[in-house]
N, C-alpha and C. Protein backbone atom coordinates (compact mmCIF):
# COMPACT_ATOMS: atom_id res chain seq x y z
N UNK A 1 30.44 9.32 -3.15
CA UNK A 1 29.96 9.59 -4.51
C UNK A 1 29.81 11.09 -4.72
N UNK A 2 30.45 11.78 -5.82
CA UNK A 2 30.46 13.03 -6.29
C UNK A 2 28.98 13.39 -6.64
N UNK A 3 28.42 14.79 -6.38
CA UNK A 3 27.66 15.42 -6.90
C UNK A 3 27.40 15.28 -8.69
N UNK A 4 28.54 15.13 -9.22
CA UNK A 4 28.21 15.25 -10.62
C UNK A 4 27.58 13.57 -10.96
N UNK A 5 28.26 12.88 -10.21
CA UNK A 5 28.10 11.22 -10.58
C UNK A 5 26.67 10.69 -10.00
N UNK A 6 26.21 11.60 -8.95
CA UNK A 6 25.14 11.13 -8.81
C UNK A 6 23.91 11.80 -9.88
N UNK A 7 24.34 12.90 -10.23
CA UNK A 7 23.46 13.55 -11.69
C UNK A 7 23.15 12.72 -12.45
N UNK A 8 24.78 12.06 -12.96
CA UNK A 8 24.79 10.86 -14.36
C UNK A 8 23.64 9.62 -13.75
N UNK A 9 23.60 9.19 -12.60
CA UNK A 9 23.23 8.05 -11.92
C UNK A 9 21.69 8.37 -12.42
N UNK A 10 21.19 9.66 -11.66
CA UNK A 10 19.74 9.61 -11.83
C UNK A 10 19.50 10.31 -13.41
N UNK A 11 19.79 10.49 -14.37
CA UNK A 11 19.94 10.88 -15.34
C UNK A 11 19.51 9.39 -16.37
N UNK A 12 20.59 8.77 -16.03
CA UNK A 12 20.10 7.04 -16.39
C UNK A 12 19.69 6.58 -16.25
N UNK A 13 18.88 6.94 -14.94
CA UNK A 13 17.69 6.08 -14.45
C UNK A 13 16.33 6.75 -14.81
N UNK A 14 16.35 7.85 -15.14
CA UNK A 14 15.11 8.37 -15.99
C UNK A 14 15.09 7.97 -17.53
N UNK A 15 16.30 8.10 -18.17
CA UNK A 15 16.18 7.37 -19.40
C UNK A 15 16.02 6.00 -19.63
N UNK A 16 16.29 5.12 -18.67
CA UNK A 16 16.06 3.98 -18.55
C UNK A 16 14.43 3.88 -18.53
N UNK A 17 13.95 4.42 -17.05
CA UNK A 17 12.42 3.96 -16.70
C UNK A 17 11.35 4.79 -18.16
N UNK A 18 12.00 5.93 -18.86
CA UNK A 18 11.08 6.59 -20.12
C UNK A 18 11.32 5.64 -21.19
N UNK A 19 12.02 4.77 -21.31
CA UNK A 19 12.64 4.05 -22.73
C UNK A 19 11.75 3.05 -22.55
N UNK A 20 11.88 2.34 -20.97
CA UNK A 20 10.96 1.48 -20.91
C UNK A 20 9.71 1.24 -20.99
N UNK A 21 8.62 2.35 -20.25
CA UNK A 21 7.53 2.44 -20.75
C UNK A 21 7.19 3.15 -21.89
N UNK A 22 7.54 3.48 -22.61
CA UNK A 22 7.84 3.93 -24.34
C UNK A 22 7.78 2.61 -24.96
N UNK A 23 8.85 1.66 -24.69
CA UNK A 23 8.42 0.38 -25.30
C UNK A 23 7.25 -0.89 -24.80
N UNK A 24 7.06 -0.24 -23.89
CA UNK A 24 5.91 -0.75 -23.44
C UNK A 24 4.70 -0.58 -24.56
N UNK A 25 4.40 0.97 -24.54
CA UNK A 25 3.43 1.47 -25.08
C UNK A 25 2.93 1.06 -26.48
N UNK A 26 4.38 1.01 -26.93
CA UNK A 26 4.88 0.24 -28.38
C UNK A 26 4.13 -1.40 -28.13
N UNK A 27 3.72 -1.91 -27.29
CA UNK A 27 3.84 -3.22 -27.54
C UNK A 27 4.65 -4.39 -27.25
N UNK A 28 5.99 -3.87 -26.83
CA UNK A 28 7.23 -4.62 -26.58
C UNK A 28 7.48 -5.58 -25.24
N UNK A 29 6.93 -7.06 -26.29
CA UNK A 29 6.90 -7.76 -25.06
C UNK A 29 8.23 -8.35 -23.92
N UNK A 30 9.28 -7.55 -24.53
CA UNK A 30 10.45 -8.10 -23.90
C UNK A 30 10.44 -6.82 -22.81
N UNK A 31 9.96 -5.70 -22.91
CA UNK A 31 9.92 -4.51 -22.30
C UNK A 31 9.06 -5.01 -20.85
N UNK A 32 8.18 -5.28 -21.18
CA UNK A 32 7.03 -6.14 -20.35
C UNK A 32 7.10 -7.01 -19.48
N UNK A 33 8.21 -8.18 -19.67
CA UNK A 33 8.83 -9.14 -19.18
C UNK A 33 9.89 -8.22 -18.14
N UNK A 34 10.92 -7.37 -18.62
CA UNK A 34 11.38 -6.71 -17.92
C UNK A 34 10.67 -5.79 -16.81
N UNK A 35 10.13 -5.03 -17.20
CA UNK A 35 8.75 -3.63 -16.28
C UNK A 35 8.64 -5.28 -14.94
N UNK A 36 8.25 -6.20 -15.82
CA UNK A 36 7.35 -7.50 -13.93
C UNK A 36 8.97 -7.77 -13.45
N UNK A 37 9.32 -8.16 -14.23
CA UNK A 37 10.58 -8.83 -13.41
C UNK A 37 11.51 -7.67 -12.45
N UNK A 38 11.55 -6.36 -12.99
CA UNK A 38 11.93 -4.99 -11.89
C UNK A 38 11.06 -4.91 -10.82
N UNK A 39 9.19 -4.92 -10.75
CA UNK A 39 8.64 -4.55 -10.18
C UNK A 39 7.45 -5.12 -9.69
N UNK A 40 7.78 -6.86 -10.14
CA UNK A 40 6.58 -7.47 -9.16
C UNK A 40 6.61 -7.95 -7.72
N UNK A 41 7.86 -7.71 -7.53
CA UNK A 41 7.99 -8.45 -5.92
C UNK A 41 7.48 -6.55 -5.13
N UNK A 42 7.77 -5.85 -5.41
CA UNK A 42 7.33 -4.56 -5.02
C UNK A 42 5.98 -4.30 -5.10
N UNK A 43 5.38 -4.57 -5.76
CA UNK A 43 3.75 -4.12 -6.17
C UNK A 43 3.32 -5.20 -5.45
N UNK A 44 3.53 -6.40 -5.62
CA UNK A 44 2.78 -7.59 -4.43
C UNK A 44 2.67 -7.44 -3.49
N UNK A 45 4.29 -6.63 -3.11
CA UNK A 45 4.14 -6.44 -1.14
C UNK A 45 2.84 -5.58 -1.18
N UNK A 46 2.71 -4.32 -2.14
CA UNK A 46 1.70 -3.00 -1.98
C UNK A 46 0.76 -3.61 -2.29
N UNK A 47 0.19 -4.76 -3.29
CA UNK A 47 -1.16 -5.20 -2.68
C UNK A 47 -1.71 -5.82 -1.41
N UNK A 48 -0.55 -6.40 -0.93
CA UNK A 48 -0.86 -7.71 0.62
C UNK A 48 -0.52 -6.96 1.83
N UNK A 49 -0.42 -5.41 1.08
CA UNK A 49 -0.83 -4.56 2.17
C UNK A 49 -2.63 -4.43 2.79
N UNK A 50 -3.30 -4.58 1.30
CA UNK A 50 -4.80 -4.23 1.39
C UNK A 50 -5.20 -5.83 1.13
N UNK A 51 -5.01 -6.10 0.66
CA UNK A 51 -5.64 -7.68 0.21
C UNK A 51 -4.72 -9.21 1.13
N UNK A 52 -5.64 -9.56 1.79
CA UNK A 52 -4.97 -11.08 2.79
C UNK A 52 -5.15 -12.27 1.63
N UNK A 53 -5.84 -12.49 1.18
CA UNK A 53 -6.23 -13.22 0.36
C UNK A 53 -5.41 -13.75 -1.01
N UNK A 54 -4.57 -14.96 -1.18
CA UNK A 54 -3.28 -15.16 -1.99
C UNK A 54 -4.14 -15.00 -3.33
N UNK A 55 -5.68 -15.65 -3.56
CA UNK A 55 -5.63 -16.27 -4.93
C UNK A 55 -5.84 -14.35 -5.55
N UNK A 56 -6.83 -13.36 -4.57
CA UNK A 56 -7.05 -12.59 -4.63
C UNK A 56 -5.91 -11.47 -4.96
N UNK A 57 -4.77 -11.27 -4.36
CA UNK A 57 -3.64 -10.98 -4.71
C UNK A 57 -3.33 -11.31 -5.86
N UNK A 58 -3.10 -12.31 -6.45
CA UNK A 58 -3.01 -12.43 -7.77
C UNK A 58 -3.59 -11.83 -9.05
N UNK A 59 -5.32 -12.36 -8.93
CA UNK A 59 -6.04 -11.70 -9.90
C UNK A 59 -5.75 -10.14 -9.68
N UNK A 60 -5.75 -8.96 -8.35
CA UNK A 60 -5.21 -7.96 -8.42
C UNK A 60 -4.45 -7.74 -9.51
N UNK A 61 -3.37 -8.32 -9.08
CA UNK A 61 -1.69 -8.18 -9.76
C UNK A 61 -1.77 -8.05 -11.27
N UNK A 62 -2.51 -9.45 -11.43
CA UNK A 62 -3.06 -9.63 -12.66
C UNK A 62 -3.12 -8.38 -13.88
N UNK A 63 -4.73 -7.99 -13.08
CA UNK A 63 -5.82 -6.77 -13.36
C UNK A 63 -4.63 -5.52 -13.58
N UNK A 64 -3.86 -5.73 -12.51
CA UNK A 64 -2.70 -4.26 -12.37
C UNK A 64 -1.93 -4.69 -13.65
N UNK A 65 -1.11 -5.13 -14.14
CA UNK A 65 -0.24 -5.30 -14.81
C UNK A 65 -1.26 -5.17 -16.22
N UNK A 66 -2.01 -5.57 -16.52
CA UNK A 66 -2.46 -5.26 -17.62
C UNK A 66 -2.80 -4.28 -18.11
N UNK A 67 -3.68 -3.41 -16.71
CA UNK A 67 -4.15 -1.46 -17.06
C UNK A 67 -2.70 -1.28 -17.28
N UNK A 68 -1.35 -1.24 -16.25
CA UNK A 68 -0.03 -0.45 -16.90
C UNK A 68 0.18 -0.74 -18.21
N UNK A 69 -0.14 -1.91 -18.62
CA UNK A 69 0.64 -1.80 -20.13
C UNK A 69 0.12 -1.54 -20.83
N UNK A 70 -1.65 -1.12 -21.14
CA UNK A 70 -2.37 -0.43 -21.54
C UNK A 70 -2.16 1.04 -21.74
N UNK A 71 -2.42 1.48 -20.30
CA UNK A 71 -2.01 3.17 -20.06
C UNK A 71 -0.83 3.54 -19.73
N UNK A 72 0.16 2.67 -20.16
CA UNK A 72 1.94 2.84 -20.60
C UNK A 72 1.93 4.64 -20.98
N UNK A 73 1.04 4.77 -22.07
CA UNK A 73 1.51 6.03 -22.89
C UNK A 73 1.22 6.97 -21.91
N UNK A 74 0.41 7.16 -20.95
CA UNK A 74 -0.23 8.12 -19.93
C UNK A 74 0.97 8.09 -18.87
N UNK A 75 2.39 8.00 -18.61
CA UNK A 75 3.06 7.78 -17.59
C UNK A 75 3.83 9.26 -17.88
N UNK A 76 3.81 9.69 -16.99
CA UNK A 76 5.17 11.07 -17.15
C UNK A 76 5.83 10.96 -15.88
N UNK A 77 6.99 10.91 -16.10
CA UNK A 77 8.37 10.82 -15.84
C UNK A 77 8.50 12.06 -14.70
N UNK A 78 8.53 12.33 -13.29
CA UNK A 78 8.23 13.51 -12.40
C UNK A 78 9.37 12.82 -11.26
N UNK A 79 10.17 12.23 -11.99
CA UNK A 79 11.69 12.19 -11.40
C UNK A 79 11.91 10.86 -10.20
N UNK A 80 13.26 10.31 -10.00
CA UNK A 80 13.67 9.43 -9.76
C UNK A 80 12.51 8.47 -8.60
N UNK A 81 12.29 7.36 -9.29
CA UNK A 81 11.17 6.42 -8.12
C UNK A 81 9.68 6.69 -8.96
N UNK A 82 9.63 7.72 -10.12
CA UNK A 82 7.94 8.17 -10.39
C UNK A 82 7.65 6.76 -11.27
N UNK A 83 7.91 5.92 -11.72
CA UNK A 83 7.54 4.97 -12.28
C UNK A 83 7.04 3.75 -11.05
N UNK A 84 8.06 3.32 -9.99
CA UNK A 84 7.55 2.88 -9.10
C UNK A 84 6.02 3.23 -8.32
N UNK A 85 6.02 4.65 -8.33
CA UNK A 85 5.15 5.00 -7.42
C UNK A 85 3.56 5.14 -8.23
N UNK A 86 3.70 5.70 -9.57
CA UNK A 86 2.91 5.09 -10.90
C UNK A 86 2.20 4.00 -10.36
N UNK A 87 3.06 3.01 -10.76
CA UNK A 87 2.34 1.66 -10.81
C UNK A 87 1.51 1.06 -9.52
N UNK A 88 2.29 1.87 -8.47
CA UNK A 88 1.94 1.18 -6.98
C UNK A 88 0.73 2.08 -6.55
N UNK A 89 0.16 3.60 -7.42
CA UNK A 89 -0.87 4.00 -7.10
C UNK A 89 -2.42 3.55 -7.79
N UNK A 90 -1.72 2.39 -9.12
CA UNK A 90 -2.79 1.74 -10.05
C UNK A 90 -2.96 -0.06 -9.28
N UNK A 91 -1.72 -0.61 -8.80
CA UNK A 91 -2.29 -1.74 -8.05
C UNK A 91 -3.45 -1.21 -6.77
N UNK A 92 -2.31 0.09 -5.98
CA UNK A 92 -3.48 0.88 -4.76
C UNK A 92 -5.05 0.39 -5.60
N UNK A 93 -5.12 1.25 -7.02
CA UNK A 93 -6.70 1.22 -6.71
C UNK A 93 -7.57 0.03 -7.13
N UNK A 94 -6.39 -0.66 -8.00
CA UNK A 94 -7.18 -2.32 -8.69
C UNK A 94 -7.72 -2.72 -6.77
N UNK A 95 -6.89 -2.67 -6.41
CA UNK A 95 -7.07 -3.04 -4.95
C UNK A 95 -8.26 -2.56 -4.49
N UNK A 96 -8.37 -1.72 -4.16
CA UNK A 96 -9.61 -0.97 -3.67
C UNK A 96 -10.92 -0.94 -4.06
N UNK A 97 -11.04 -1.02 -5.61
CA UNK A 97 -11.98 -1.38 -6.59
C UNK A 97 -12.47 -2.91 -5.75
N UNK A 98 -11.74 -3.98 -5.88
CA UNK A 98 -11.96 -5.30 -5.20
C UNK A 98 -12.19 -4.89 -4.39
N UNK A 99 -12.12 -4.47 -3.05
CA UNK A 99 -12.54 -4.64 -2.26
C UNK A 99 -14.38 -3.85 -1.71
N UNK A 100 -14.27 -2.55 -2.65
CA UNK A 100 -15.87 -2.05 -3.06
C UNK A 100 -16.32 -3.11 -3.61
N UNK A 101 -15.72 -3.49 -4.62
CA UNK A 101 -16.85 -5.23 -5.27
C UNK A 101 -17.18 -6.16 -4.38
N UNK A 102 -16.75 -6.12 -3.76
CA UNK A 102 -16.94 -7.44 -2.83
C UNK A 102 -17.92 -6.98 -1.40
N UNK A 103 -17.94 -5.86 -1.18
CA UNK A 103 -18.41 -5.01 -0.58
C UNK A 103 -17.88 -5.27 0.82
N UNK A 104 -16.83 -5.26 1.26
CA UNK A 104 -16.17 -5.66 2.63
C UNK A 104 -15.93 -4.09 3.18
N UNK A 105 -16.09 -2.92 2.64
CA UNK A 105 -16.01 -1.93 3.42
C UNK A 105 -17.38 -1.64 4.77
N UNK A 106 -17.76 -2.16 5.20
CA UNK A 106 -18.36 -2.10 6.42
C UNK A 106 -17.77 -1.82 7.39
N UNK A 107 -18.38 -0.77 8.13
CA UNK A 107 -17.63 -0.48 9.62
C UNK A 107 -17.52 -1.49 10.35
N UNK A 108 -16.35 -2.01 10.96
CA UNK A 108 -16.36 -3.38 12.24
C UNK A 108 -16.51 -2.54 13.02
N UNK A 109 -17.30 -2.85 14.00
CA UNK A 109 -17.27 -2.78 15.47
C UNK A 109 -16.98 -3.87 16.43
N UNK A 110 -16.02 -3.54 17.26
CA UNK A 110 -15.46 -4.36 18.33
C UNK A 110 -15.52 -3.61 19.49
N UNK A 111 -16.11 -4.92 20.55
CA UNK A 111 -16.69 -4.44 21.97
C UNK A 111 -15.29 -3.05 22.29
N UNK A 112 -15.42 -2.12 23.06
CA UNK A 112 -14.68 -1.18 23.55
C UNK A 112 -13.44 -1.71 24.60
N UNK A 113 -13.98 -3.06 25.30
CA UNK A 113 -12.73 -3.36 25.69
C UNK A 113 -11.64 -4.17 24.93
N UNK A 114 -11.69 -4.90 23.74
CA UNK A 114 -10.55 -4.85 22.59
C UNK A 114 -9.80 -4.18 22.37
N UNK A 115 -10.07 -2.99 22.72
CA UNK A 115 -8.91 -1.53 22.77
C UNK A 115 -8.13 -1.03 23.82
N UNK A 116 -7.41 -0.67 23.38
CA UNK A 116 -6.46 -0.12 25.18
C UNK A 116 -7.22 1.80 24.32
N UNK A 117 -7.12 1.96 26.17
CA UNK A 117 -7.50 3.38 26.30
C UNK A 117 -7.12 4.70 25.42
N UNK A 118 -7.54 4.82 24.80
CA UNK A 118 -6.88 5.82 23.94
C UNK A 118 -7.35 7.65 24.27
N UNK A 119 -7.27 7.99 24.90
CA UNK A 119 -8.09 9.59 25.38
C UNK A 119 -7.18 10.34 23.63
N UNK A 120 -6.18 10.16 23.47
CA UNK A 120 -5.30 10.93 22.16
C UNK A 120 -5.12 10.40 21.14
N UNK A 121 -5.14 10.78 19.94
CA UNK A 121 -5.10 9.56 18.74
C UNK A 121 -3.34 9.28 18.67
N UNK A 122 -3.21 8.27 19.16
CA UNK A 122 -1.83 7.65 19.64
C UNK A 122 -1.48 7.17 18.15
N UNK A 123 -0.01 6.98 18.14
CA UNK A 123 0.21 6.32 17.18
C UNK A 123 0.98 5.15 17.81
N UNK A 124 1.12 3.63 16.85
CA UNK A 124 1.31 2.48 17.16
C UNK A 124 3.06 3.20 17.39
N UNK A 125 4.09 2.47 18.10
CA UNK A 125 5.38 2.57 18.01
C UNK A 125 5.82 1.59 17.68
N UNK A 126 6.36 1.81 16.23
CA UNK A 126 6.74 0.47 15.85
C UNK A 126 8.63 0.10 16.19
N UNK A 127 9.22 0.91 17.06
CA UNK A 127 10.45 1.06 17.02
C UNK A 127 10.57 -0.41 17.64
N UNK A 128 11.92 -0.72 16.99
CA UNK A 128 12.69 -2.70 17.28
C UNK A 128 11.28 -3.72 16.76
N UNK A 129 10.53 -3.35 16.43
CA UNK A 129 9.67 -4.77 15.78
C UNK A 129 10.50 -4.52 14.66
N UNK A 130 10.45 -6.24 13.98
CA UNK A 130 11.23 -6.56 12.87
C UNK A 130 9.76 -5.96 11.79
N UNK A 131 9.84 -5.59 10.42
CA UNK A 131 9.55 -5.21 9.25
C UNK A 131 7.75 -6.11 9.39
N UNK A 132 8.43 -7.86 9.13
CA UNK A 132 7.84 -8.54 8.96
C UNK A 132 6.55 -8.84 10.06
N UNK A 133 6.93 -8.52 11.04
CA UNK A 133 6.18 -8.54 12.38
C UNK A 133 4.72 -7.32 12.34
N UNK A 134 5.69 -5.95 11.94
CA UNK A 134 4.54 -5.00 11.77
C UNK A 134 3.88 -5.78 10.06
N UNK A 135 4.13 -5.98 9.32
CA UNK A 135 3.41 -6.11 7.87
C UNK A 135 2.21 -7.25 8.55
N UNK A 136 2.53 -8.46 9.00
CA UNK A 136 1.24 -9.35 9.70
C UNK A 136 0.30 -8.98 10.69
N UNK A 137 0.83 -7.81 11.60
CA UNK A 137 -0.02 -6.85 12.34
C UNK A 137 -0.78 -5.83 11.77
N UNK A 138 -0.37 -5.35 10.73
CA UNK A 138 -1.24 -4.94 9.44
C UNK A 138 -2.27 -5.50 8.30
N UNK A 139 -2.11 -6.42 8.55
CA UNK A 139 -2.23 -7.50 7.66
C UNK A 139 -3.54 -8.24 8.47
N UNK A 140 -3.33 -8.38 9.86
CA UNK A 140 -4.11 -8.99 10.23
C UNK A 140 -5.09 -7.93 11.03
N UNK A 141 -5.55 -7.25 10.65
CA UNK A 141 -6.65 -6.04 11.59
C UNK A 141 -7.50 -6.32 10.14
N UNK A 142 -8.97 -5.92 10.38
CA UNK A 142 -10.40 -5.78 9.96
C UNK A 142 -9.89 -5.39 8.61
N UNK A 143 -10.69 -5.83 7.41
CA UNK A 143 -10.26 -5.36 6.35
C UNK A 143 -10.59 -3.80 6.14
N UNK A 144 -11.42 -3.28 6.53
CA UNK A 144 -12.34 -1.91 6.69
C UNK A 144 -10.90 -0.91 7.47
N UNK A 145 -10.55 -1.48 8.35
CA UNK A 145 -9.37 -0.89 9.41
C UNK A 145 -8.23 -0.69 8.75
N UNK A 146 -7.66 -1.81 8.52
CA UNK A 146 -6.43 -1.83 7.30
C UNK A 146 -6.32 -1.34 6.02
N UNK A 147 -7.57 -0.99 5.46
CA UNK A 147 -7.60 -0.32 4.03
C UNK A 147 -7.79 1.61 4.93
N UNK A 148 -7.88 1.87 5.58
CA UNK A 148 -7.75 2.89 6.05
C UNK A 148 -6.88 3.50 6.66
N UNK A 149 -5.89 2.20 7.10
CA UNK A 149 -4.67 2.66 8.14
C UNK A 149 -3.85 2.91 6.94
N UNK A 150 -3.62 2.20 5.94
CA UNK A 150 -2.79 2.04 4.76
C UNK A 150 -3.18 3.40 3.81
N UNK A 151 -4.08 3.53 3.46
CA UNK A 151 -4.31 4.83 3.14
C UNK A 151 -4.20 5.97 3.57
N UNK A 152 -4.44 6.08 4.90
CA UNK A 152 -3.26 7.32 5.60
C UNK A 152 -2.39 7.67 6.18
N UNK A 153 -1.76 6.01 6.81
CA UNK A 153 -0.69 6.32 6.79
C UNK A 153 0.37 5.91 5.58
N UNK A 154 0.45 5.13 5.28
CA UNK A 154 0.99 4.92 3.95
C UNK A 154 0.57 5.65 2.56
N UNK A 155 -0.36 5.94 2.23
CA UNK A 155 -0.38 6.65 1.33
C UNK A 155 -0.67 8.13 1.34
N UNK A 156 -0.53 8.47 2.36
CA UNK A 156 -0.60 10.21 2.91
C UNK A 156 -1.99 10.90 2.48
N UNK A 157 -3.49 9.75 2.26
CA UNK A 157 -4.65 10.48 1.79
C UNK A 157 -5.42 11.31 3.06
N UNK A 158 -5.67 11.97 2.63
CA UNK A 158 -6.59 12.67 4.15
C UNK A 158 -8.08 11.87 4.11
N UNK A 159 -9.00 12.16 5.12
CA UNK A 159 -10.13 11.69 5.77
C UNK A 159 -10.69 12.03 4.39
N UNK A 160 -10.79 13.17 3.64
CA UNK A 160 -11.41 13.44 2.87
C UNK A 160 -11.78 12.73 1.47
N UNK A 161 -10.20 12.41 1.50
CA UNK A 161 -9.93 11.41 0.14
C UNK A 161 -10.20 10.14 0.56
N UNK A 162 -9.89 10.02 1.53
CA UNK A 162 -10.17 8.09 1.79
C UNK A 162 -11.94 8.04 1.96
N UNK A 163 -12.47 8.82 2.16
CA UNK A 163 -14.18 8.70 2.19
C UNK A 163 -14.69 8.84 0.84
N UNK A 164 -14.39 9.77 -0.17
CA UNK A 164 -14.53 9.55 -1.54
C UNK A 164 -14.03 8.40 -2.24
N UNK A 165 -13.12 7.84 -1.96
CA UNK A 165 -12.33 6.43 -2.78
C UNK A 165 -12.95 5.59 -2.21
N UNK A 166 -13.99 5.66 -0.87
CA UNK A 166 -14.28 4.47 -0.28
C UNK A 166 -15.92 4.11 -0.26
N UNK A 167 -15.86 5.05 -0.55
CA UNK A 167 -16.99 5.84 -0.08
C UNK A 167 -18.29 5.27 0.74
N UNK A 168 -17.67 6.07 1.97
CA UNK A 168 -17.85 5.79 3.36
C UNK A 168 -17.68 7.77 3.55
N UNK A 169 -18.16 7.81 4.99
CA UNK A 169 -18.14 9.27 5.40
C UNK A 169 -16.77 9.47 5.92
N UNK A 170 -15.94 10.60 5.91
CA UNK A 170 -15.10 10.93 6.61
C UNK A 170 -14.89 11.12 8.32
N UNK A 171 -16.39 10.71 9.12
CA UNK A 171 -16.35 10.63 10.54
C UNK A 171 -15.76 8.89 10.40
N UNK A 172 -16.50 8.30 9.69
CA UNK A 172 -16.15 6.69 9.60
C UNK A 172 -14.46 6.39 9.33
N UNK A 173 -13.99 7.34 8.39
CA UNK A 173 -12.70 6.91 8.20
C UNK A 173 -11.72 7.05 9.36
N UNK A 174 -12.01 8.06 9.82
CA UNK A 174 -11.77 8.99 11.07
C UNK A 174 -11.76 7.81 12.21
N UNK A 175 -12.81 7.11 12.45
CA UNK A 175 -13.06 6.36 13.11
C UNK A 175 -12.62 4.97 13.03
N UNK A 176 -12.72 4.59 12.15
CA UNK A 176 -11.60 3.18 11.38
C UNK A 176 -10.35 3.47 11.62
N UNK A 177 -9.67 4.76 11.34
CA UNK A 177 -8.15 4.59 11.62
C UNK A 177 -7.69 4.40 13.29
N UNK A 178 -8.66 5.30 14.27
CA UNK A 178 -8.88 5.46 15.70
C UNK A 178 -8.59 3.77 16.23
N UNK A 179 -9.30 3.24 15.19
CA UNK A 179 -9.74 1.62 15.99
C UNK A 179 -8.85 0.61 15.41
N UNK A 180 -7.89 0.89 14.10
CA UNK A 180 -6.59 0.45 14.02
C UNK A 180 -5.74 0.83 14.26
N UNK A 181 -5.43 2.19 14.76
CA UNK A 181 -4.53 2.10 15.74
C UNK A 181 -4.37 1.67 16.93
N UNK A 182 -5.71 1.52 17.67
CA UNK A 182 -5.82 1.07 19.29
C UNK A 182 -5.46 -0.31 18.83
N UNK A 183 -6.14 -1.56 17.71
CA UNK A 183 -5.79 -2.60 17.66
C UNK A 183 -4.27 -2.70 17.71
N UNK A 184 -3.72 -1.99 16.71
CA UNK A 184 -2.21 -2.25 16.70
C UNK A 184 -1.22 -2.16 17.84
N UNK A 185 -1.87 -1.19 18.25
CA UNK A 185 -0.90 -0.58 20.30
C UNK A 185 -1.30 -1.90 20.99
N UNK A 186 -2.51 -2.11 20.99
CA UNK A 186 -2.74 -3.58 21.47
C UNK A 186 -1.71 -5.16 21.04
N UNK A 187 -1.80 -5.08 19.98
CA UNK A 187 -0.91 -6.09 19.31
C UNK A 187 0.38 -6.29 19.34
N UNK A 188 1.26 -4.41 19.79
CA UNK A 188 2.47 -4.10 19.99
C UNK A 188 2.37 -4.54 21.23
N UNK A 189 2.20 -4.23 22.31
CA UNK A 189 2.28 -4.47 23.47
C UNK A 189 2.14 -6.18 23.98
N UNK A 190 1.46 -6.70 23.63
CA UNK A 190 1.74 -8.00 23.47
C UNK A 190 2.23 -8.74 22.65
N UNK A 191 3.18 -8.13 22.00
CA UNK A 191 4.15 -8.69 21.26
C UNK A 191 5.87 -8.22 22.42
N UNK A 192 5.54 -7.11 22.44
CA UNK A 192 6.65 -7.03 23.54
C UNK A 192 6.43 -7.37 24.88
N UNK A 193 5.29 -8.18 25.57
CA UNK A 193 5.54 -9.01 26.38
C UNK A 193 5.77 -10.03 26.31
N UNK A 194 5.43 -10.66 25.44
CA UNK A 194 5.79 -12.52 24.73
C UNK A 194 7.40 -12.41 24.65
N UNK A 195 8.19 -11.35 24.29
CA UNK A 195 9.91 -11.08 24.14
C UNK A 195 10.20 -11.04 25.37
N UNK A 196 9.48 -10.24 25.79
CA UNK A 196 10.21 -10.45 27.32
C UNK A 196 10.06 -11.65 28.28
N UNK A 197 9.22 -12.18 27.94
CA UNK A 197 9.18 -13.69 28.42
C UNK A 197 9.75 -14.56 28.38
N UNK A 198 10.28 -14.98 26.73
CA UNK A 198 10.68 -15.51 26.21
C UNK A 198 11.95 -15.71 27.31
């Protein structure tokens, strides 16, 4: 693909994603129907990143889809994917909001031997696990753990920001990510001995 053709490519795809939430903003319920049908299988995965809970996922989704078509007019266009990433930083916080309501941010503590040794803040290696394998290993750590692992590593917030959005101290966040990562190295490792067994 030529340099110029990929111009036209993303060129259309900004006029596309501005036309669309433009008619959004307008009201346009065929616009609307379109915006879920592009981008609900995407925003679901990014809630059941933070939320285990199906019926809960939903009302999220719900809650999300309605602020976007509300604050449609508030979207600016900051180039190819900014509409995706838009929406997936307003499910992020419908998400998060639930989970302050519900008040599940409490530090877990788990006895010290649940953890493999960590002297360095290790990171999990997720190299040859299938997609689906790491998302249920994510999925399944402390809700307190997982809304923290997901927030910095997936959403690139520092200690600083994830203790204000959570609000929890930044030694705690610090400390939540420490103890989902040891869970996860844990979870990796016996996942690649069960393969080798097999």
């Amino acid at each position: 693909m030529t340099g110029s053709s990929q111009i036209r490519i993303m060129i259309r795809e900004a006029i596309r994603e501005q036309t669309l939430i433009q008619q959004i903003a307008r009201g346009s319920t065929k616009a609307m129907k379109m915006f879920y049908d592009t981008y609900s299988g995407y925003l679901t995965a990014v809630c059941t990143r933070y939320i285990s809970n199906e019926e809960d996922v939903k009302d999220i989704l719900q809650d999300s889809f309605i602020k976007i078509f509300k604050v449609a007019d508030k979207f600016k266009y900051r180039g190819e994917g900014s509409l995706k990433a838009w929406s997936s930083r307003i499910v992020v916080n419908e998400a998060l909001k639930h989970i302050k309501e519900k008040q599940k941010m409490k530090e877990t503590n788990l006895p010290n031997w649940n953890l493999p040794d960590q002297t360095d803040d290790v990171d999990p290696d997720f190299d040859d696990i299938p997609i689906t394998v790491i998302t249920d290993m994510i999925r399944s750590l402390p809700i307190g753990y997982r809304t923290v692992f997901n927030l910095y590593i997936l959403e690139n917030k520092s200690h600083k920001e994830i203790a204000s959005l959570l609000s929890i101290t930044e030694n705690t966040s610090a400390s939540q990510l420490h103890r989902a990562k040891g869970l996860l190295i844990r979870e990796i490792e016996l996942y690649r001995l069960e393969k080798k067994t097999l």
